[in-house]
N, C-alpha and C. Protein backbone atom coordinates (compact mmCIF):
# COMPACT_ATOMS: atom_id res chain seq x y z
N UNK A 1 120.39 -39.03 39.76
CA UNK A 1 120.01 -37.80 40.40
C UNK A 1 118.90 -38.05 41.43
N UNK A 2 117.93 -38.75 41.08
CA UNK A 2 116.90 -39.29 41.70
C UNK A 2 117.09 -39.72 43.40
N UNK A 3 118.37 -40.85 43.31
CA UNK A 3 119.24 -41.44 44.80
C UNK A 3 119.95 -40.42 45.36
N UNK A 4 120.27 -39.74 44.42
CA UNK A 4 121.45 -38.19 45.78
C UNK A 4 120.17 -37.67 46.16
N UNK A 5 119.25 -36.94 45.64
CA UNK A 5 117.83 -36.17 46.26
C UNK A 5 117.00 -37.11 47.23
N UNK A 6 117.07 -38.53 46.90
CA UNK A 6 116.87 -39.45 47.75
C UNK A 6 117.81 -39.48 49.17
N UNK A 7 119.18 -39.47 48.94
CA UNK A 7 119.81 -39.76 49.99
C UNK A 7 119.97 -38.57 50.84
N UNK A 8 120.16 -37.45 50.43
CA UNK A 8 119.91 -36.37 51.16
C UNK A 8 118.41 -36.20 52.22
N UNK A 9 117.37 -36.19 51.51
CA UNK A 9 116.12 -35.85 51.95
C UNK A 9 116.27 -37.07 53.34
N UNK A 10 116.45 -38.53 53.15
CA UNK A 10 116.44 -39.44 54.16
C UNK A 10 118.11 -38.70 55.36
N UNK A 11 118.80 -38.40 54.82
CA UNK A 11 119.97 -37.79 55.60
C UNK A 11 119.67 -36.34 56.70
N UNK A 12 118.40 -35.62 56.05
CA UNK A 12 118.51 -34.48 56.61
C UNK A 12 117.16 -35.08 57.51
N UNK A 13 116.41 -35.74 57.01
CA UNK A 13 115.31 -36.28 57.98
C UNK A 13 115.57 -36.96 58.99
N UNK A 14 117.03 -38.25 59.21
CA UNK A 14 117.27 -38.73 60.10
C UNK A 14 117.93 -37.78 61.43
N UNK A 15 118.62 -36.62 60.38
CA UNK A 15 119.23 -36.01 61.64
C UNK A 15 118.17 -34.75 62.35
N UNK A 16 117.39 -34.85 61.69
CA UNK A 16 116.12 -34.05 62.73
C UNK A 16 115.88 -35.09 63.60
N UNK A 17 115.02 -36.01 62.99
CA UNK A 17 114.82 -36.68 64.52
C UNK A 17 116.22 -36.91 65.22
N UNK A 18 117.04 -37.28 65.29
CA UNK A 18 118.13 -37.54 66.04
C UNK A 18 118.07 -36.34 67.03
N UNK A 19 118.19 -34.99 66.76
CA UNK A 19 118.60 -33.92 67.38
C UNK A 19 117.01 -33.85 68.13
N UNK A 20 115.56 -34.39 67.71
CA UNK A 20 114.77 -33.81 68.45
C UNK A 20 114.38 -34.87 69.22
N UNK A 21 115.45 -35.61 69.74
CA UNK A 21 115.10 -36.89 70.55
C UNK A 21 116.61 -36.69 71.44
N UNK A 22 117.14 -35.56 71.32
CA UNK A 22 118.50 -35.53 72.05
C UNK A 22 118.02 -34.70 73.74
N UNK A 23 117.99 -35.65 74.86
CA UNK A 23 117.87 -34.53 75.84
C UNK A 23 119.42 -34.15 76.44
N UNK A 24 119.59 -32.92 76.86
CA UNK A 24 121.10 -32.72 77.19
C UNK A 24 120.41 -32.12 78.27
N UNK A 25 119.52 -31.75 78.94
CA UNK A 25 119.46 -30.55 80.16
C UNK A 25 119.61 -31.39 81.34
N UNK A 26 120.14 -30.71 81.79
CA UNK A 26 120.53 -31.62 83.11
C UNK A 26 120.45 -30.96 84.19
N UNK A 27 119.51 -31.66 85.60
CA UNK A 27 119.17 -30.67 86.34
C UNK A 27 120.66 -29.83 87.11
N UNK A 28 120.50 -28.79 87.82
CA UNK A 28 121.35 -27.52 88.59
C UNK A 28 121.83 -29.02 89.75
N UNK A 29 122.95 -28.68 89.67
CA UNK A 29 123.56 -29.38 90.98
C UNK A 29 124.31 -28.75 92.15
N UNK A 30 124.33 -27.42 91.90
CA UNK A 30 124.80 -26.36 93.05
C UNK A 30 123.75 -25.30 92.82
N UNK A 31 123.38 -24.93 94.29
CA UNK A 31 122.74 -23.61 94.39
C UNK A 31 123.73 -22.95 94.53
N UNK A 32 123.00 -21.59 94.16
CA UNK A 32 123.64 -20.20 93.60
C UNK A 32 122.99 -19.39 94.97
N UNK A 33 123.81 -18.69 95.90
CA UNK A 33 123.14 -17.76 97.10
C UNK A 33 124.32 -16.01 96.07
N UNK A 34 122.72 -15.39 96.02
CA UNK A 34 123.56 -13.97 95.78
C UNK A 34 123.40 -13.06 96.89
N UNK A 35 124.35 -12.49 97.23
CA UNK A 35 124.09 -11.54 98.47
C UNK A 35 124.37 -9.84 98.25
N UNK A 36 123.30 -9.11 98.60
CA UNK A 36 123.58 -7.77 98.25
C UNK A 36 123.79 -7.12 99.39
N UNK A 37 125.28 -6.26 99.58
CA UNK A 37 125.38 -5.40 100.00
C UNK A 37 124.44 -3.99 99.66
N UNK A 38 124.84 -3.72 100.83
CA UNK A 38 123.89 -1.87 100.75
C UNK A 38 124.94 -0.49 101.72
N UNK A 39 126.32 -1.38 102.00
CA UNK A 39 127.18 -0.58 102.53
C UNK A 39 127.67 0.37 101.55
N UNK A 40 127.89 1.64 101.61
CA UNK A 40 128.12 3.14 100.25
C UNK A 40 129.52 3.45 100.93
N UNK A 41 129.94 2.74 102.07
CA UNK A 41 131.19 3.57 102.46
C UNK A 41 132.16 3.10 101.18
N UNK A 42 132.86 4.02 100.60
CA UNK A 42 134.19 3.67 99.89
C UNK A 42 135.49 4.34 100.05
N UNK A 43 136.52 3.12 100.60
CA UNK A 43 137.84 3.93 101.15
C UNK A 43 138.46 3.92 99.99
N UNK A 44 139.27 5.50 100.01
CA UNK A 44 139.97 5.35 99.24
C UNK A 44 141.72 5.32 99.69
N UNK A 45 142.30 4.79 99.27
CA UNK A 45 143.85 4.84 99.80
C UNK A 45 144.65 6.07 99.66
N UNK A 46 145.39 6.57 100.45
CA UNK A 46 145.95 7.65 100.23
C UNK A 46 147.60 7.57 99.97
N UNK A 47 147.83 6.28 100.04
CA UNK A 47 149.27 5.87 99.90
C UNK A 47 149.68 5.55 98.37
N UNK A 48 150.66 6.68 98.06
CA UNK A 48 151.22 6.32 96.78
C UNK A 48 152.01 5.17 96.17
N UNK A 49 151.81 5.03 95.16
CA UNK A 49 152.22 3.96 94.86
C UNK A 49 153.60 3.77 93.94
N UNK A 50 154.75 2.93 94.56
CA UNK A 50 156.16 3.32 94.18
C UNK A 50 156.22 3.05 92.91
N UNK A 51 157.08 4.19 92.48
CA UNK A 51 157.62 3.89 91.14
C UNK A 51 158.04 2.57 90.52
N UNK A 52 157.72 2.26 89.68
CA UNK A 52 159.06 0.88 89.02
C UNK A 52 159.81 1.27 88.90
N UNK A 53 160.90 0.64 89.09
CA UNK A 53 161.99 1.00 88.12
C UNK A 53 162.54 0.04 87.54
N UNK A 54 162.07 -0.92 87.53
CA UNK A 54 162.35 -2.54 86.57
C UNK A 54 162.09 -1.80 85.17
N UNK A 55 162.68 -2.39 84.56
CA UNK A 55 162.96 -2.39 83.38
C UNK A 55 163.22 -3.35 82.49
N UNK A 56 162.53 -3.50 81.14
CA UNK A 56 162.74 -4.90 80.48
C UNK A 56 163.83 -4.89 79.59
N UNK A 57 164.48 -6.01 78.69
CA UNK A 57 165.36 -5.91 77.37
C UNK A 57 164.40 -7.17 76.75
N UNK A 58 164.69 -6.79 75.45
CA UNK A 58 164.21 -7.43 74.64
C UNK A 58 165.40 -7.83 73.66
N UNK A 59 165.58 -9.20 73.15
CA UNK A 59 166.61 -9.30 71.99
C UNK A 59 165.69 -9.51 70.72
N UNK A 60 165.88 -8.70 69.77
CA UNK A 60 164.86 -8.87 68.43
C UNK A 60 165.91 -8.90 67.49
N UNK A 61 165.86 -10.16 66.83
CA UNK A 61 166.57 -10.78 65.95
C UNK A 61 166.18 -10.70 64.34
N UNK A 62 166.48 -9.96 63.73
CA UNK A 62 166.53 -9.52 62.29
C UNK A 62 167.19 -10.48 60.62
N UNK A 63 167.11 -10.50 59.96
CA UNK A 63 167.94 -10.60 58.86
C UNK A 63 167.78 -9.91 57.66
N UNK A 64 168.89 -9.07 56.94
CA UNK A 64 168.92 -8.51 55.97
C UNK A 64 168.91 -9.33 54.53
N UNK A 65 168.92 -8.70 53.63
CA UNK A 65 168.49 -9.22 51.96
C UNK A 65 170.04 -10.14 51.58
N UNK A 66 171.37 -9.74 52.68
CA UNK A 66 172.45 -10.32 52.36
C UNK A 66 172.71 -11.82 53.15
N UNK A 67 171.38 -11.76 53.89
CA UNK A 67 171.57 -12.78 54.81
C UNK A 67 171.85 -12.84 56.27
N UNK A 68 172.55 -11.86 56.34
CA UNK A 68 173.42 -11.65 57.97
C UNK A 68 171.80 -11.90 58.79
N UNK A 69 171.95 -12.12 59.96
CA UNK A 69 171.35 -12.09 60.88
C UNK A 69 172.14 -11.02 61.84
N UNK A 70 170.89 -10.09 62.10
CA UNK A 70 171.15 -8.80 63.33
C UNK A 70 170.30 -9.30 64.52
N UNK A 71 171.20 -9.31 65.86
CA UNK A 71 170.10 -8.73 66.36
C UNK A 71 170.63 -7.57 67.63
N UNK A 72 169.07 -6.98 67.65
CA UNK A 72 169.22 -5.34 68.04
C UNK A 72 168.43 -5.52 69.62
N UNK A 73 169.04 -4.87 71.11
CA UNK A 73 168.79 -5.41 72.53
C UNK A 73 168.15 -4.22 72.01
N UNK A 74 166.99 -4.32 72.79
CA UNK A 74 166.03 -2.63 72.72
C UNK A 74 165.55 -3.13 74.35
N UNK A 75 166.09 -1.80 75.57
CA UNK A 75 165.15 -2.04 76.47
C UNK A 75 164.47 -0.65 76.56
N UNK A 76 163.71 -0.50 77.98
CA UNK A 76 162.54 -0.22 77.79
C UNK A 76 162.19 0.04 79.02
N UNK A 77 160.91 0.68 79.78
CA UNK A 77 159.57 0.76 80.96
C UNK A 77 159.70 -0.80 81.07
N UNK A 78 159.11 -1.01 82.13
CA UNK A 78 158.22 -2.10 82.59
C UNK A 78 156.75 -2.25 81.42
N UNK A 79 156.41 -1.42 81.36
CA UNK A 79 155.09 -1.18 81.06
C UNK A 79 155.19 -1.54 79.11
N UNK A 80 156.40 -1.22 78.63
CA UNK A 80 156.30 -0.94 77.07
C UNK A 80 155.67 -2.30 76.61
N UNK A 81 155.44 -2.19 75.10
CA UNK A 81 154.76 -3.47 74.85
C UNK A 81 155.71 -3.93 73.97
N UNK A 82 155.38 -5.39 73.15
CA UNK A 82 156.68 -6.09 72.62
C UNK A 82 156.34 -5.11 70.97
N UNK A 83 155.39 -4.65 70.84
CA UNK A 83 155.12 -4.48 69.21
C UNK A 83 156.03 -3.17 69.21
N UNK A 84 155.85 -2.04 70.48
CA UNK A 84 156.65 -0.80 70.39
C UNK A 84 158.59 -1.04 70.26
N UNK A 85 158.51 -1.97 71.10
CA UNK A 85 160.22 -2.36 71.34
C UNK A 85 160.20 -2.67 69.76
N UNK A 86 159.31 -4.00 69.06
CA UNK A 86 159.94 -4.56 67.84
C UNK A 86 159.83 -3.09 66.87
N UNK A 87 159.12 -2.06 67.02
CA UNK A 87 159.27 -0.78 66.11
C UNK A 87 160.61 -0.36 65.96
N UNK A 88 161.10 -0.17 67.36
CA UNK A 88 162.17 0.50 67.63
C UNK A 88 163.44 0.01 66.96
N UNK A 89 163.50 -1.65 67.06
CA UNK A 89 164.36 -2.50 66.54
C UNK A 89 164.47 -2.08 65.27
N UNK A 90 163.04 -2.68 64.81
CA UNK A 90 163.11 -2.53 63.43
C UNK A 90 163.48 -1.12 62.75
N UNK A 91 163.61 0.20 63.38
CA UNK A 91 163.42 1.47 62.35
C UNK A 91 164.79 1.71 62.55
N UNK A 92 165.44 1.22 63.25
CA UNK A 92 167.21 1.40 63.56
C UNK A 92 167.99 0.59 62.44
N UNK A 93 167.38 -1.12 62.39
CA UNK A 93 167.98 -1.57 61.30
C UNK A 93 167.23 -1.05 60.08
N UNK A 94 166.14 -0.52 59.72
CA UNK A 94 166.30 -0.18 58.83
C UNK A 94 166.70 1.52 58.04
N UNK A 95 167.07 2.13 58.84
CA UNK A 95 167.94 3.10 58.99
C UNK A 95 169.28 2.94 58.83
N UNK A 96 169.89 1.47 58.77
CA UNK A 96 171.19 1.51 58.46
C UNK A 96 171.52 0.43 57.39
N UNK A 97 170.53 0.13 56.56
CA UNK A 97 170.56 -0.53 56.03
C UNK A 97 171.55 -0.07 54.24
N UNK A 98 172.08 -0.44 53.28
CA UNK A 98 172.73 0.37 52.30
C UNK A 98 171.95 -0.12 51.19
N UNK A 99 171.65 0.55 50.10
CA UNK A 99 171.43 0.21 48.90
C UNK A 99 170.79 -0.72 48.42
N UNK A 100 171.47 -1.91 48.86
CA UNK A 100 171.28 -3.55 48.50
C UNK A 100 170.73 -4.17 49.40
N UNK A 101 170.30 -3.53 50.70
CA UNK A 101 169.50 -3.86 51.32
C UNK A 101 170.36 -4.72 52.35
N UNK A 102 171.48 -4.47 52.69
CA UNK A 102 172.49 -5.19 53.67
C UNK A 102 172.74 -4.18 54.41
N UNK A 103 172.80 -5.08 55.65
CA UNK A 103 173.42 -4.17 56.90
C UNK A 103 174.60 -3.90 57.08
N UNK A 104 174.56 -2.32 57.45
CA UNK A 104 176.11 -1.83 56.86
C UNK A 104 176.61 -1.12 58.46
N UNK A 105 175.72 -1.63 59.71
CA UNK A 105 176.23 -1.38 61.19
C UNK A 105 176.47 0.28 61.23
């Protein structure tokens, strides 16, 4: 017990000095120029901006308790996200799912 309280105390002492003999700062090697505007004009655009009409598909690939592998195209906005599409997937197959937990289309 004596040598672990030994080897520690010399372990935590070497790595102080180590770390308080470490220089890392290193001088700036690019100046930094900040420049302030004081211009308040702000344009605003008056031109609308076109609709999308892109549209995504997603294929989300399923499997039921019988094994089958489904998978269900869900498209969508441009904009939708993948978690809303995988909702959609998912509440259709599981809406048609029977009893035993197999897809019954």
């Amino acid at each position: 017990m004596k040598r672990l309280v030994l080897a520690m105390f010399c372990l935590t002492l070497g790595a102080g000095a180590f770390a308080a003999e470490s220089k890392t700062a290193k001088p700036a090697d690019k100046k930094v120029e900040v420049k302030m505007t004081t211009n308040n004009d702000i344009m605003v655009s008056s031109k609308k901006m076109k609709e999308s009409k892109f549209r995504i598909q997603r294929a989300i690939r399923t499997q039921d308790l019988c094994g089958n592998h489904i998978i269900v195209y869900v498209s969508g906005p441009n904009s939708s996200t993948w978690l809303s599409m995988y909702d959609t997937a998912i509440t259709y197959v599981a809406s048609h799912l029977d009893s035993n937990g197999c897809f019954a289309g």
